[in-house]
C-alpha atoms as a PDB file:
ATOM      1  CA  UNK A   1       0.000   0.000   0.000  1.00  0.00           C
ATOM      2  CA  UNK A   2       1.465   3.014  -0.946  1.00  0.00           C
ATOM      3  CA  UNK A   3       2.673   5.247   2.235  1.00  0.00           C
ATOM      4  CA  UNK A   4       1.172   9.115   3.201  1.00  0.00           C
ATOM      5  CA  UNK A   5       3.578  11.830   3.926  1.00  0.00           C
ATOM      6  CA  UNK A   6       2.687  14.920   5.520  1.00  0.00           C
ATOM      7  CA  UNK A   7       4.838  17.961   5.299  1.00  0.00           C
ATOM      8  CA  UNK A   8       4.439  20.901   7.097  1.00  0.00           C
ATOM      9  CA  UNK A   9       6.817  24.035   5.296  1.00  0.00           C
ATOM     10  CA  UNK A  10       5.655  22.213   1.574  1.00  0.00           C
ATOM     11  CA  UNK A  11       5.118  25.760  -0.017  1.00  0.00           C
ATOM     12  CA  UNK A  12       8.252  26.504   1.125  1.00  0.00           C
ATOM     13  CA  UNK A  13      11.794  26.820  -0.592  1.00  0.00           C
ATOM     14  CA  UNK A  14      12.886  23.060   0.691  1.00  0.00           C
ATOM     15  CA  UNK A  15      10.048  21.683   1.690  1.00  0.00           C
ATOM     16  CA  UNK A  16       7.946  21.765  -1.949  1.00  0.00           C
ATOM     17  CA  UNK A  17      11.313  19.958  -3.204  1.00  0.00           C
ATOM     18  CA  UNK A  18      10.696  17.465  -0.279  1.00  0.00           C
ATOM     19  CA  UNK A  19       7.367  17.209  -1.516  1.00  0.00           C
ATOM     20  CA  UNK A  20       8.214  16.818  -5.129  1.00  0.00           C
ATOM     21  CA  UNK A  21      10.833  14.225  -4.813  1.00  0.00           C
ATOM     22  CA  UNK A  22       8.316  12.396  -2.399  1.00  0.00           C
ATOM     23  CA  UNK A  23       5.692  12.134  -5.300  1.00  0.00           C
ATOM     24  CA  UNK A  24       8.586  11.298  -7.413  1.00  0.00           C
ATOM     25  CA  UNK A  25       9.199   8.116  -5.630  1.00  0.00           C
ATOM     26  CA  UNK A  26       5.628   7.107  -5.362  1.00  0.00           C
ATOM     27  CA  UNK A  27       4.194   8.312  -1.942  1.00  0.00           C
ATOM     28  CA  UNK A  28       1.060  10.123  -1.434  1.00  0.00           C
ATOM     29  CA  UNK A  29       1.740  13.665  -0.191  1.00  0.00           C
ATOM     30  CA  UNK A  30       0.259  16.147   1.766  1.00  0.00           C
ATOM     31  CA  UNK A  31       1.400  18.998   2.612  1.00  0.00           C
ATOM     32  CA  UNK A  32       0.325  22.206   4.864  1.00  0.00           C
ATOM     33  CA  UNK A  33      -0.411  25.355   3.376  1.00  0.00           C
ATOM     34  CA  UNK A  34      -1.919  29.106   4.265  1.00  0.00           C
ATOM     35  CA  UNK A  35      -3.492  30.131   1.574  1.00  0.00           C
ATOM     36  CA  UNK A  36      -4.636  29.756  -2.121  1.00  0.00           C
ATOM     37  CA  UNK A  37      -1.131  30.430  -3.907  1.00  0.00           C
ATOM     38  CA  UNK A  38       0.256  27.664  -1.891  1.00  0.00           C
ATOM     39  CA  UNK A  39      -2.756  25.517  -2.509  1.00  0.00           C
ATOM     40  CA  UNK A  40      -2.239  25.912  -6.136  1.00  0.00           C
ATOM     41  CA  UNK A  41       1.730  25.838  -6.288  1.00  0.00           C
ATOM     42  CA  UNK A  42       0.839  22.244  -4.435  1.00  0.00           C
ATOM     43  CA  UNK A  43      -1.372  20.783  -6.920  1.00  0.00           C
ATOM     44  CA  UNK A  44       0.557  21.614  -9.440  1.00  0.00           C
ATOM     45  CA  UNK A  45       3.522  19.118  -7.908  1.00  0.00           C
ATOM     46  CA  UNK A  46       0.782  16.565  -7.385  1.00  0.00           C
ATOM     47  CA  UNK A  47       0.635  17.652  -3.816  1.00  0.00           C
ATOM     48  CA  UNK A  48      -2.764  17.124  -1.690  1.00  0.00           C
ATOM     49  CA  UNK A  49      -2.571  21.066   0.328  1.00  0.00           C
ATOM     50  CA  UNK A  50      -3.820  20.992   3.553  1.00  0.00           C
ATOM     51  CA  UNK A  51      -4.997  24.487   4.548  1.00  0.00           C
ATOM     52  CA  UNK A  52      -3.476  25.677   8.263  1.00  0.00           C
ATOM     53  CA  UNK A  53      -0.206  27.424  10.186  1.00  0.00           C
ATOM     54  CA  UNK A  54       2.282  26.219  12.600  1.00  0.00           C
ATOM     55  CA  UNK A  55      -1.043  27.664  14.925  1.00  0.00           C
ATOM     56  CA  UNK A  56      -3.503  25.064  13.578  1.00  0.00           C
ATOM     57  CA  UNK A  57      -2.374  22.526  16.083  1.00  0.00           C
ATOM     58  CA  UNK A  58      -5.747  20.477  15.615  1.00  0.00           C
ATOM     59  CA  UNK A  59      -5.237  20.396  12.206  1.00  0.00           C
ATOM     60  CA  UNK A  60      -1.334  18.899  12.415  1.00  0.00           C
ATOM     61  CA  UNK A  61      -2.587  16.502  14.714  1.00  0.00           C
ATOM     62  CA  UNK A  62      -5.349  15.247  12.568  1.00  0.00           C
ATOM     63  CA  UNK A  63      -2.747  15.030   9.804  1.00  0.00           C
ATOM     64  CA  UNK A  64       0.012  13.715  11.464  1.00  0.00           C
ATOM     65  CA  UNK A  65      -2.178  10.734  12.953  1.00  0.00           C
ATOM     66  CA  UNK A  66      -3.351   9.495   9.035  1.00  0.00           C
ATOM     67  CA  UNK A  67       0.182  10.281   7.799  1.00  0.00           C
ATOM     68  CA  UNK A  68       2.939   7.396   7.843  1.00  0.00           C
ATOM     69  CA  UNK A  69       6.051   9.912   7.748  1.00  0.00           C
ATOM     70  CA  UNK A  70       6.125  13.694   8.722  1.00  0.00           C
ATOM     71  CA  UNK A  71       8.344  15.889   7.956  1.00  0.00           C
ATOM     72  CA  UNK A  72       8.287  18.899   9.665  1.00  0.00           C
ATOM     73  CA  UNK A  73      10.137  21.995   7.680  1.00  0.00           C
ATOM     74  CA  UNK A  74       7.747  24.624   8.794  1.00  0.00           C
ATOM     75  CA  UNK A  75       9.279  27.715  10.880  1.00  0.00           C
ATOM     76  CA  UNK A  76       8.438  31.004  11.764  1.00  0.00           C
ATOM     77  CA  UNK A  77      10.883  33.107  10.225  1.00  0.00           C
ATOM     78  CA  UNK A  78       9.759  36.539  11.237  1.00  0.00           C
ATOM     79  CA  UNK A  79      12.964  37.288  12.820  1.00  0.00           C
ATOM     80  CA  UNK A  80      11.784  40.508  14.173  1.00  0.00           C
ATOM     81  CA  UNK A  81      10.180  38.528  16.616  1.00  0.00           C
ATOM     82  CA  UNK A  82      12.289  37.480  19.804  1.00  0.00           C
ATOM     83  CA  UNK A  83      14.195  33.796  18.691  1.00  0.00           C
ATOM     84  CA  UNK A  84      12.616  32.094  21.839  1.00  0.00           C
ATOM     85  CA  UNK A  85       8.900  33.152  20.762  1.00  0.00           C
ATOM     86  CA  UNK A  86      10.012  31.444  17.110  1.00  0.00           C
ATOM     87  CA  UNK A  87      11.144  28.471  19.118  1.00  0.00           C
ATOM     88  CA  UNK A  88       8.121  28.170  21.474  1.00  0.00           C
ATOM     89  CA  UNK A  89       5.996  27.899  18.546  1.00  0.00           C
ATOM     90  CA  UNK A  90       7.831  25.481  16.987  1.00  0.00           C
ATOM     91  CA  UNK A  91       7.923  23.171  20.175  1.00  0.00           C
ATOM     92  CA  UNK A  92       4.061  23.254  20.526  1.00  0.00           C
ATOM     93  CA  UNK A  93       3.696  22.179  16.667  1.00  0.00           C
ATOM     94  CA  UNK A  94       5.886  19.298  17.487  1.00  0.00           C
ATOM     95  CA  UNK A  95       3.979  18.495  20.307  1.00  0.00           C
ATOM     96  CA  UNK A  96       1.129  18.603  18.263  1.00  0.00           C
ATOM     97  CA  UNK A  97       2.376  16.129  15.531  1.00  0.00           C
ATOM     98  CA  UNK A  98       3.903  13.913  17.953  1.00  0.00           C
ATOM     99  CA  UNK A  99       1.384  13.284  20.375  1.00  0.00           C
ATOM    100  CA  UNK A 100      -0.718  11.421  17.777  1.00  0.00           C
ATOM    101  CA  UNK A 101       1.854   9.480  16.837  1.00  0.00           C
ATOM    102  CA  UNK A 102       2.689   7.884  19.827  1.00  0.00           C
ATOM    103  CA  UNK A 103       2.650   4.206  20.010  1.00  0.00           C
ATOM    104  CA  UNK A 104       2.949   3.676  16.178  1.00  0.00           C
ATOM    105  CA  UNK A 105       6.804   3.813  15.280  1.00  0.00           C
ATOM    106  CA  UNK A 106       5.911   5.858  12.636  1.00  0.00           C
ATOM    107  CA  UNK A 107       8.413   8.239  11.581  1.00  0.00           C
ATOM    108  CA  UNK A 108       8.744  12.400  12.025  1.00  0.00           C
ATOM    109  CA  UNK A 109      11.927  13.938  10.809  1.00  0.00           C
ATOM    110  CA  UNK A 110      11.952  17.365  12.372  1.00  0.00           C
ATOM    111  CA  UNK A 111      14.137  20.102  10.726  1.00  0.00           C
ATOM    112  CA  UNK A 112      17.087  21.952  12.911  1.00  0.00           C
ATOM    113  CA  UNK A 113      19.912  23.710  12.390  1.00  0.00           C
ATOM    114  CA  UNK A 114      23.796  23.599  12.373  1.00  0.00           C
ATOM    115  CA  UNK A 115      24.720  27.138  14.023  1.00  0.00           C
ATOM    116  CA  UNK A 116      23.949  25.892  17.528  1.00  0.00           C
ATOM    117  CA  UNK A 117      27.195  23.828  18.058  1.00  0.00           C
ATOM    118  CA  UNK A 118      30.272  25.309  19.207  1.00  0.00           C
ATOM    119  CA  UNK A 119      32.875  26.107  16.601  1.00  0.00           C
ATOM    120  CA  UNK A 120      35.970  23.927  17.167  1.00  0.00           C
ATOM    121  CA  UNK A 121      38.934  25.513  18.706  1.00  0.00           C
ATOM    122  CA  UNK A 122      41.123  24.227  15.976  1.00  0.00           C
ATOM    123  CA  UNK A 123      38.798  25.270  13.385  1.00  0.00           C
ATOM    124  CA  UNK A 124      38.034  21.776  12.119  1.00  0.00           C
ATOM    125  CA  UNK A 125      34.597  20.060  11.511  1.00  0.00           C
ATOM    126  CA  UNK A 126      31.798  19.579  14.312  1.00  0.00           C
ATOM    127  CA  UNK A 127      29.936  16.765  14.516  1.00  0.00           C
ATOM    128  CA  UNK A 128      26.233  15.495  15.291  1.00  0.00           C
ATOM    129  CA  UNK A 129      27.308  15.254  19.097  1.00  0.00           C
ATOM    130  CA  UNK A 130      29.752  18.266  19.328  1.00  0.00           C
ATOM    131  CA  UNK A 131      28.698  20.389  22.045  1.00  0.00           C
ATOM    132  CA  UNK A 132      26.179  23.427  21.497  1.00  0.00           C
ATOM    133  CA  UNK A 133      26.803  26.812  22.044  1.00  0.00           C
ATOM    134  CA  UNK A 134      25.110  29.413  24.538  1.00  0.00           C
ATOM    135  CA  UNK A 135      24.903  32.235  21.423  1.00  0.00           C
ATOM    136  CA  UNK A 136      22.063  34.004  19.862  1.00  0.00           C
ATOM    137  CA  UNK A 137      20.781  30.801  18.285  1.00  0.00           C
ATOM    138  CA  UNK A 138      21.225  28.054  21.284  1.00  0.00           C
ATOM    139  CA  UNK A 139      17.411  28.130  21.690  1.00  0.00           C
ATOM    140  CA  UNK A 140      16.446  26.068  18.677  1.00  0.00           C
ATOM    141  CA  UNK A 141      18.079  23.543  20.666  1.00  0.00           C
ATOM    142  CA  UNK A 142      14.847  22.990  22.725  1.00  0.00           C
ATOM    143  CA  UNK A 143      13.153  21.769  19.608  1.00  0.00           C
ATOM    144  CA  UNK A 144      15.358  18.776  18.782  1.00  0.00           C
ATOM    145  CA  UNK A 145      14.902  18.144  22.830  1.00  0.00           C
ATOM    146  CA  UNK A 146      11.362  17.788  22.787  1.00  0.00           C
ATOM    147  CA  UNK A 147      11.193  15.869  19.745  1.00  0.00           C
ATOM    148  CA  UNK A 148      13.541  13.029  21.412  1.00  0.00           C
ATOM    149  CA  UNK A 149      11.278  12.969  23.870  1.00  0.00           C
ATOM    150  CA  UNK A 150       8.880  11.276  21.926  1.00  0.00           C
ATOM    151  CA  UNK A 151      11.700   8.584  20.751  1.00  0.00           C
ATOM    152  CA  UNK A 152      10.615   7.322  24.298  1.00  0.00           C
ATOM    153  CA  UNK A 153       7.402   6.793  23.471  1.00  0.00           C
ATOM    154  CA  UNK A 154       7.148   4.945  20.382  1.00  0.00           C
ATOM    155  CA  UNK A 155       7.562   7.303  17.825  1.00  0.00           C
ATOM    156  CA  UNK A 156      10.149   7.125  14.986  1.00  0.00           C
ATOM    157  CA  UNK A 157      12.225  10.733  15.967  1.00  0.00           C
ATOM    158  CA  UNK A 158      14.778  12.191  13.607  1.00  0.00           C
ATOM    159  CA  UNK A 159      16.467  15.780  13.080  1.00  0.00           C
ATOM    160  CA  UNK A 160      17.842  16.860  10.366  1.00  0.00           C
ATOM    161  CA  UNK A 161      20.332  20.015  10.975  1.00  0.00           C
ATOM    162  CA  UNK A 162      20.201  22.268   8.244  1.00  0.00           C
ATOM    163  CA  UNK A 163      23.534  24.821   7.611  1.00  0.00           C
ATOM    164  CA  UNK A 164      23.218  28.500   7.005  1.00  0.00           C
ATOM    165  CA  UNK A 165      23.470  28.963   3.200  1.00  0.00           C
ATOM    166  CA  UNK A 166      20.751  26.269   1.491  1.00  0.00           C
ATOM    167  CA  UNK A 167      21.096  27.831  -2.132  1.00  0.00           C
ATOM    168  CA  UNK A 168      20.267  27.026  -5.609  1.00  0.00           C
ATOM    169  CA  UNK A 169      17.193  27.074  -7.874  1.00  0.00           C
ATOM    170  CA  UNK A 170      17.453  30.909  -8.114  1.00  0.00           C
ATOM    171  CA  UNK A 171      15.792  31.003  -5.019  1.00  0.00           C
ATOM    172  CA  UNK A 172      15.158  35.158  -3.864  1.00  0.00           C
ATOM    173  CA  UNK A 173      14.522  34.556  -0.612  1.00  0.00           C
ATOM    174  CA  UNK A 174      16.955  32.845   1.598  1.00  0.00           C
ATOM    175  CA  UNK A 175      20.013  34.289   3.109  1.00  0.00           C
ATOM    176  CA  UNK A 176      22.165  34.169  -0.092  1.00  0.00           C
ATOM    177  CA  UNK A 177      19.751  36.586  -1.713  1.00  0.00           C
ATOM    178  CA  UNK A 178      19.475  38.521   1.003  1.00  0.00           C
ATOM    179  CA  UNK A 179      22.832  39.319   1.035  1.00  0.00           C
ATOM    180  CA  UNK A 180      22.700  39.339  -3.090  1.00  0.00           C
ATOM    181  CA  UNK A 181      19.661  42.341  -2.461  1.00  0.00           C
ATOM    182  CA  UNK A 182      21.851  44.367   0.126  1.00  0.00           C
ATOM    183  CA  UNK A 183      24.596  44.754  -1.704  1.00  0.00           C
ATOM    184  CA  UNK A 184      22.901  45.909  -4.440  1.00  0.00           C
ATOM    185  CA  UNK A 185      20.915  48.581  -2.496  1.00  0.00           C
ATOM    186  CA  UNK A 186      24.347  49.570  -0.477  1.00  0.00           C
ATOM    187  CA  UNK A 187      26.475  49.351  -3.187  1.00  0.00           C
ATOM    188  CA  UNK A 188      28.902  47.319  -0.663  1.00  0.00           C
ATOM    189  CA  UNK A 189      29.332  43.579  -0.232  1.00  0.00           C
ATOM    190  CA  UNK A 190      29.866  43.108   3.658  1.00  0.00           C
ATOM    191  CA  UNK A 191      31.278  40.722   5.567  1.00  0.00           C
ATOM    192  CA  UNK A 192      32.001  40.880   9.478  1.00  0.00           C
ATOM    193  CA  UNK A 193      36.047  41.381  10.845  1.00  0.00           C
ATOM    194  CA  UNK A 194      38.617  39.662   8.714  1.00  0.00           C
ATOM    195  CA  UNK A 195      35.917  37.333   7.457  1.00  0.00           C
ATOM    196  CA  UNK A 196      37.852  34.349   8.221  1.00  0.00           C
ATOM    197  CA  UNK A 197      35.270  32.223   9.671  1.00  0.00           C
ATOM    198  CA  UNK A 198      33.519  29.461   7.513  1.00  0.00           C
ATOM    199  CA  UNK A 199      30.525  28.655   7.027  1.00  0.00           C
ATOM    200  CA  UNK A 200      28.447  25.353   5.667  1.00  0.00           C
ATOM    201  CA  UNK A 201      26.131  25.299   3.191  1.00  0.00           C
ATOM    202  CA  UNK A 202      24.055  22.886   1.134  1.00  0.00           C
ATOM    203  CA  UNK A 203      22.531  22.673  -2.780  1.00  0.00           C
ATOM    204  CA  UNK A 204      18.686  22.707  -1.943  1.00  0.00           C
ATOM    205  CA  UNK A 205      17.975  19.442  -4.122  1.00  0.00           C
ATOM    206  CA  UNK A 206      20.682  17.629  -2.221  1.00  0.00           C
ATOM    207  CA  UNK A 207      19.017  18.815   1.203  1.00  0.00           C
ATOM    208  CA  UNK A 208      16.044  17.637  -0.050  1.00  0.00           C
ATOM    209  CA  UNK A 209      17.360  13.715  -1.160  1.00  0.00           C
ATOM    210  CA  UNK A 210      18.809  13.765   2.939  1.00  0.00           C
ATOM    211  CA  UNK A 211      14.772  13.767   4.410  1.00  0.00           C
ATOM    212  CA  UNK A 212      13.944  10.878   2.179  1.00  0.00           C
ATOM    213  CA  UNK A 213      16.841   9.124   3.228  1.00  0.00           C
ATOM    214  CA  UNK A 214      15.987   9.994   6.675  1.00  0.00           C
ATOM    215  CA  UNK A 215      12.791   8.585   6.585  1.00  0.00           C
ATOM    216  CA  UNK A 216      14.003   5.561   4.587  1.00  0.00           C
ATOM    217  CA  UNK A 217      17.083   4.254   6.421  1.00  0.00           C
ATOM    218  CA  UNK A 218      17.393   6.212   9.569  1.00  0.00           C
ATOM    219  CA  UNK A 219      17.741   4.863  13.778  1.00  0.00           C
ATOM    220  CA  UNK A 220      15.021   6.399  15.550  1.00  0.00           C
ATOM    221  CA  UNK A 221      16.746   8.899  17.607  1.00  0.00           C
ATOM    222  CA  UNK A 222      19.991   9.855  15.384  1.00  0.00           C
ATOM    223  CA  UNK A 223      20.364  13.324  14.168  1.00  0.00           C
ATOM    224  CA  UNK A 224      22.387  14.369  10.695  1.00  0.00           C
ATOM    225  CA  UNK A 225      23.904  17.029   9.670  1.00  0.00           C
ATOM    226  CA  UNK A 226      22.573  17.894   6.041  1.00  0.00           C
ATOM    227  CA  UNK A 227      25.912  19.986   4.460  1.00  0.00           C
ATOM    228  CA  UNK A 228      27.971  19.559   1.746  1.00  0.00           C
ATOM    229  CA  UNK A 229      30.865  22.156   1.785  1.00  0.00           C
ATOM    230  CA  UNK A 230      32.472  23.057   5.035  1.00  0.00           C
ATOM    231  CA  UNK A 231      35.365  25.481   4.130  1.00  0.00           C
ATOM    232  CA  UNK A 232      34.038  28.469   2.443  1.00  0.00           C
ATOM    233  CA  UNK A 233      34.603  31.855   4.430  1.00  0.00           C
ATOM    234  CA  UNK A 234      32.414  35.058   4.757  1.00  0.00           C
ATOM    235  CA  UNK A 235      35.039  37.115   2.956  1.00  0.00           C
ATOM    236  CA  UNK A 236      34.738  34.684  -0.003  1.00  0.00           C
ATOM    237  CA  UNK A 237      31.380  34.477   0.070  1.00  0.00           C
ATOM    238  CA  UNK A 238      30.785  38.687   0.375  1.00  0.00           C
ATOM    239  CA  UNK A 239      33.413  39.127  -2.394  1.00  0.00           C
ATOM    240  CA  UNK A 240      31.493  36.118  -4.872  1.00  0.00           C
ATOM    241  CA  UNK A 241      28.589  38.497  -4.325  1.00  0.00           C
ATOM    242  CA  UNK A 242      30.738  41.676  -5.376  1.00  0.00           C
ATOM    243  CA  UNK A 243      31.664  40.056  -8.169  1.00  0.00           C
ATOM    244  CA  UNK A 244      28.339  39.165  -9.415  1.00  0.00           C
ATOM    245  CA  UNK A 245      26.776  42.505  -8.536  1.00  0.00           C
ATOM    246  CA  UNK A 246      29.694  44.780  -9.324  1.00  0.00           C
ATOM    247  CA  UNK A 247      30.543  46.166  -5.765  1.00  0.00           C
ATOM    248  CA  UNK A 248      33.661  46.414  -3.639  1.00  0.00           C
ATOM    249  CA  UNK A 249      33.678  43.412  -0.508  1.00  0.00           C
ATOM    250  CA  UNK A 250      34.135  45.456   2.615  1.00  0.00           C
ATOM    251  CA  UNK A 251      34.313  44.462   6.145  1.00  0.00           C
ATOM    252  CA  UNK A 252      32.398  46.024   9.589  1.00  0.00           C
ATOM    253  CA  UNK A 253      32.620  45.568  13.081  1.00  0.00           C
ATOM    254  CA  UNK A 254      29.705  43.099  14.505  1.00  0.00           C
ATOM    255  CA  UNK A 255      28.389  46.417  16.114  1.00  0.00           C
ATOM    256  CA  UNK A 256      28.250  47.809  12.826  1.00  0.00           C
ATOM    257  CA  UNK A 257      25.661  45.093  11.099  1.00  0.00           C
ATOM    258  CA  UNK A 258      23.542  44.936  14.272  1.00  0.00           C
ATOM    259  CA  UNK A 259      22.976  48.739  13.332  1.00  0.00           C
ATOM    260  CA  UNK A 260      22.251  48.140   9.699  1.00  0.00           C
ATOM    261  CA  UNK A 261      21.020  44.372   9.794  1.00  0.00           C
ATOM    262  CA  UNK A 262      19.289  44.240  13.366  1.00  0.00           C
ATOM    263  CA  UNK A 263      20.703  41.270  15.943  1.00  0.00           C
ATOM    264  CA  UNK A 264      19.631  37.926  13.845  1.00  0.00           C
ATOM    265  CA  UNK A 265      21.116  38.765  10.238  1.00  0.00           C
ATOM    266  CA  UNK A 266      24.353  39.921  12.360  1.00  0.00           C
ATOM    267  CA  UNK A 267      24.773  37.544  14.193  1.00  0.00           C
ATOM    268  CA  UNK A 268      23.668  34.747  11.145  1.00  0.00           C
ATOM    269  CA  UNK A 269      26.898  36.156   9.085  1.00  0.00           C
ATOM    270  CA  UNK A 270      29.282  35.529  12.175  1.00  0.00           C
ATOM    271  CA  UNK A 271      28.820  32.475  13.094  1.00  0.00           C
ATOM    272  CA  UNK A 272      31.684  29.914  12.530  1.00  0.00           C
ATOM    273  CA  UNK A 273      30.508  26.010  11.616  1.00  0.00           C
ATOM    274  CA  UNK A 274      32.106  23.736   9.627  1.00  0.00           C
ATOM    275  CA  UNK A 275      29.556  21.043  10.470  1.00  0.00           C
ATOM    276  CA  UNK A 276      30.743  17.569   8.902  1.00  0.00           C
ATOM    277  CA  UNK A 277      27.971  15.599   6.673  1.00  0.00           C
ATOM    278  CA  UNK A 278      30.263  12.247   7.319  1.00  0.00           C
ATOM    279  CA  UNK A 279      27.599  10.459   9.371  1.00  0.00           C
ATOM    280  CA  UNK A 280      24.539  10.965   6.354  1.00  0.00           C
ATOM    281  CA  UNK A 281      27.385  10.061   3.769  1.00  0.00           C
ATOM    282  CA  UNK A 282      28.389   7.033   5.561  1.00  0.00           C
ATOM    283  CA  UNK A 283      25.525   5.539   7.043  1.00  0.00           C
ATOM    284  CA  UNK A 284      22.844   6.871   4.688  1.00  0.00           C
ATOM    285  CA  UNK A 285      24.563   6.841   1.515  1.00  0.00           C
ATOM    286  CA  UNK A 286      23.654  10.294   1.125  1.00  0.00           C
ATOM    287  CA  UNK A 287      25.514  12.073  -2.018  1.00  0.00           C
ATOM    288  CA  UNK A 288      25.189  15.678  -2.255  1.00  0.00           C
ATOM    289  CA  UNK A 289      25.590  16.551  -6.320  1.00  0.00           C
ATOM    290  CA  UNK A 290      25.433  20.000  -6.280  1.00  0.00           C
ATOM    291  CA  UNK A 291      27.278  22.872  -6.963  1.00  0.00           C
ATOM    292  CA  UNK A 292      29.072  24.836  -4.127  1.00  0.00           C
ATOM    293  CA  UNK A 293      27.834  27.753  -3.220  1.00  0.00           C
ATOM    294  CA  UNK A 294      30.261  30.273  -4.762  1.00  0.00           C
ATOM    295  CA  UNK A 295      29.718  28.450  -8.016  1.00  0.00           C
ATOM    296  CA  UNK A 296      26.029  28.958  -7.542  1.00  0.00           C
ATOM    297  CA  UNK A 297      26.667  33.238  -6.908  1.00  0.00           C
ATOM    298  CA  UNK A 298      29.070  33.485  -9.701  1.00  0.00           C
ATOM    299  CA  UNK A 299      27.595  31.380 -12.583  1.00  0.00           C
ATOM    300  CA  UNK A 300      24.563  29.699 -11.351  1.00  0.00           C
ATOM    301  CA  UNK A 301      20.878  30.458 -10.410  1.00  0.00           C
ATOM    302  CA  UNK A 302      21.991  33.586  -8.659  1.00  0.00           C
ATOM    303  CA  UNK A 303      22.967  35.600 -12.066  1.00  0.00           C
ATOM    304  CA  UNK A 304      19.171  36.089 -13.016  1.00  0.00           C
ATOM    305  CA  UNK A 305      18.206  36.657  -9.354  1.00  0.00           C
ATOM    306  CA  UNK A 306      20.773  39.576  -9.617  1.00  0.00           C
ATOM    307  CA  UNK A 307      20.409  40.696 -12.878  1.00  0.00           C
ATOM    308  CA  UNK A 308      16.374  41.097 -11.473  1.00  0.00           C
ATOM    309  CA  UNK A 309      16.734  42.668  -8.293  1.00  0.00           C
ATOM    310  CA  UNK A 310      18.819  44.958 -10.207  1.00  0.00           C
ATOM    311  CA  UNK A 311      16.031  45.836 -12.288  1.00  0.00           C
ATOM    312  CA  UNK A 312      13.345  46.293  -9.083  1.00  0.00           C
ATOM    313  CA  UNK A 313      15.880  48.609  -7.561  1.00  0.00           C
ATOM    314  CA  UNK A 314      15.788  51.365 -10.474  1.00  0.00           C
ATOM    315  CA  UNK A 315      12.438  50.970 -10.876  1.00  0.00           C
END
């Protein structure tokens, strides 16, 4: 019989990928959505949309009990907001989807992130169980926490921890083209201090293959870290994006970007991780095909996503 998947984020910029690939290989998909564009953008993928928020907790319950794998890739990311309100809500929609799954083994792979976990002091790789930092971002750490939880109570818990820079598919609203869009509008390419500190990223379709794989092959209670390029630094990446947009790379004090970027975006473009992938690639199989990120800025997607907001900014 063929399996259900419900995904919560599925008009998003991973998760309708998730939910493409998922009809791909033959399951039945579901996925939550807010309103009509999203219902639409989900039929057209052969997606079932389920209309509801990360608020709707009825509604994730109702879907996450008839579903045989969830994946949850919804987030607030209204980052005006205090991070621990973001977080909050993201622990009661977990709550929500778990609770009706106790008891069945079925499986929810819940999405986290990389910049949690202490850079190493030798400025190597981190790993799944590295330890996590107290910084601006250590909250979404509760999340993973209460999802494990439920690993005690007979449901199928995995995390996936996503790295800063998911790129690719000339995608205009992730943190790439945020940084593309600034520059333009400054007419500076930024990056904090010496820019020394690296920074993992991931091709979108690759990050996409990892939830499948997740849900296919995983342990009940394992994290992974979904990344495929560990080494690139900010000053690379802000002077990629001065290439492309025809601006000098120039560096500012932390104190600086707070002013112009506001605490999250500032502290986003100093973090250090170089979070290793070895554990999907090894145990999974997992092969990320993409192409690096600078690749991506300097011949890739990201041209046309210039070469537009370009356009929007003298109009």
């Amino acid at each position: 019989m063929t399996k259900t998947i419900f995904v919560t984020g599925a008009t998003g910029y991973i998760g309708r990928i998730v939910a493409q690939k998922a009809v791909q290989q033959g399951y039945t998909v579901r996925g939550l959505s807010r309103r009509e564009e999203g219902d639409q953008l989900l039929r057209s993928l052969r997606v079932t949309p389920v209309r509801g928020d990360l608020t709707t907790l009825d509604v994730l319950s109702h879907e996450a009990k008839n579903a045989d794998i969830v994946f949850h890739l919804a987030f607030d990311h209204d980052f005006s907001k205090p991070f621990q309100e973001l977080v909050d809500l993201d622990i009661a929609a977990i709550n929500a989807l778990a609770t009706s799954m106790i008891g069945t083994n079925k499986r929810l792979v819940i999405t986290s992130g990389t910049g949690f976990v202490q850079a190493d002091p030798q400025g190597g790789e981190t790993f799944e169980d590295s330890p996590l930092t107290t910084g601006y971002f250590a909250a979404r750490a509760q999340s993973e926490q209460n999802a494990f939880a439920y690993a005690q109570r007979g449901v199928h818990v995995n995390v996936i921890r996503l790295p800063q820079y998911i790129y690719g598919r000339s995608n205009k609203n992730g943190f790439t083209a945020q940084l593309i869009k600034k520059a333009i509008e400054s007419s500076q390419s930024l990056y904090l201090g010496n820019g020394e500190h690296c920074a993992s990223e991931v091709y979108v379709d690759d990050a996409a293959d990892l939830y499948l794989l997740v849900a296919q092959k995983a342990t009940s209670g394992e994290i992974y870290n979904g990344t495929s390029k560990t080494s690139t630094n900010y000053q690379q990446l802000a002077t990629a994006i001065g290439d492309l947009v025809q601006v000098p790379a120039l560096s500012i004090s932390f104190e600086d970007a707070v002013a112009r970027w506001g605490p999250f975006l500032a502290s986003f473009v100093s973090i250090e991780n170089r979070a290793s992938s070895r554990k999907a690639v090894e145990t999974l199989g997992w092969q990320p095909r993409g192409p690096d990120l600078l690749t991506e800025i300097r011949t890739g997607s990201y041209v046309a996503v210039a070469e537009e907001f370009k356009r929007n900014e003298k109009a």
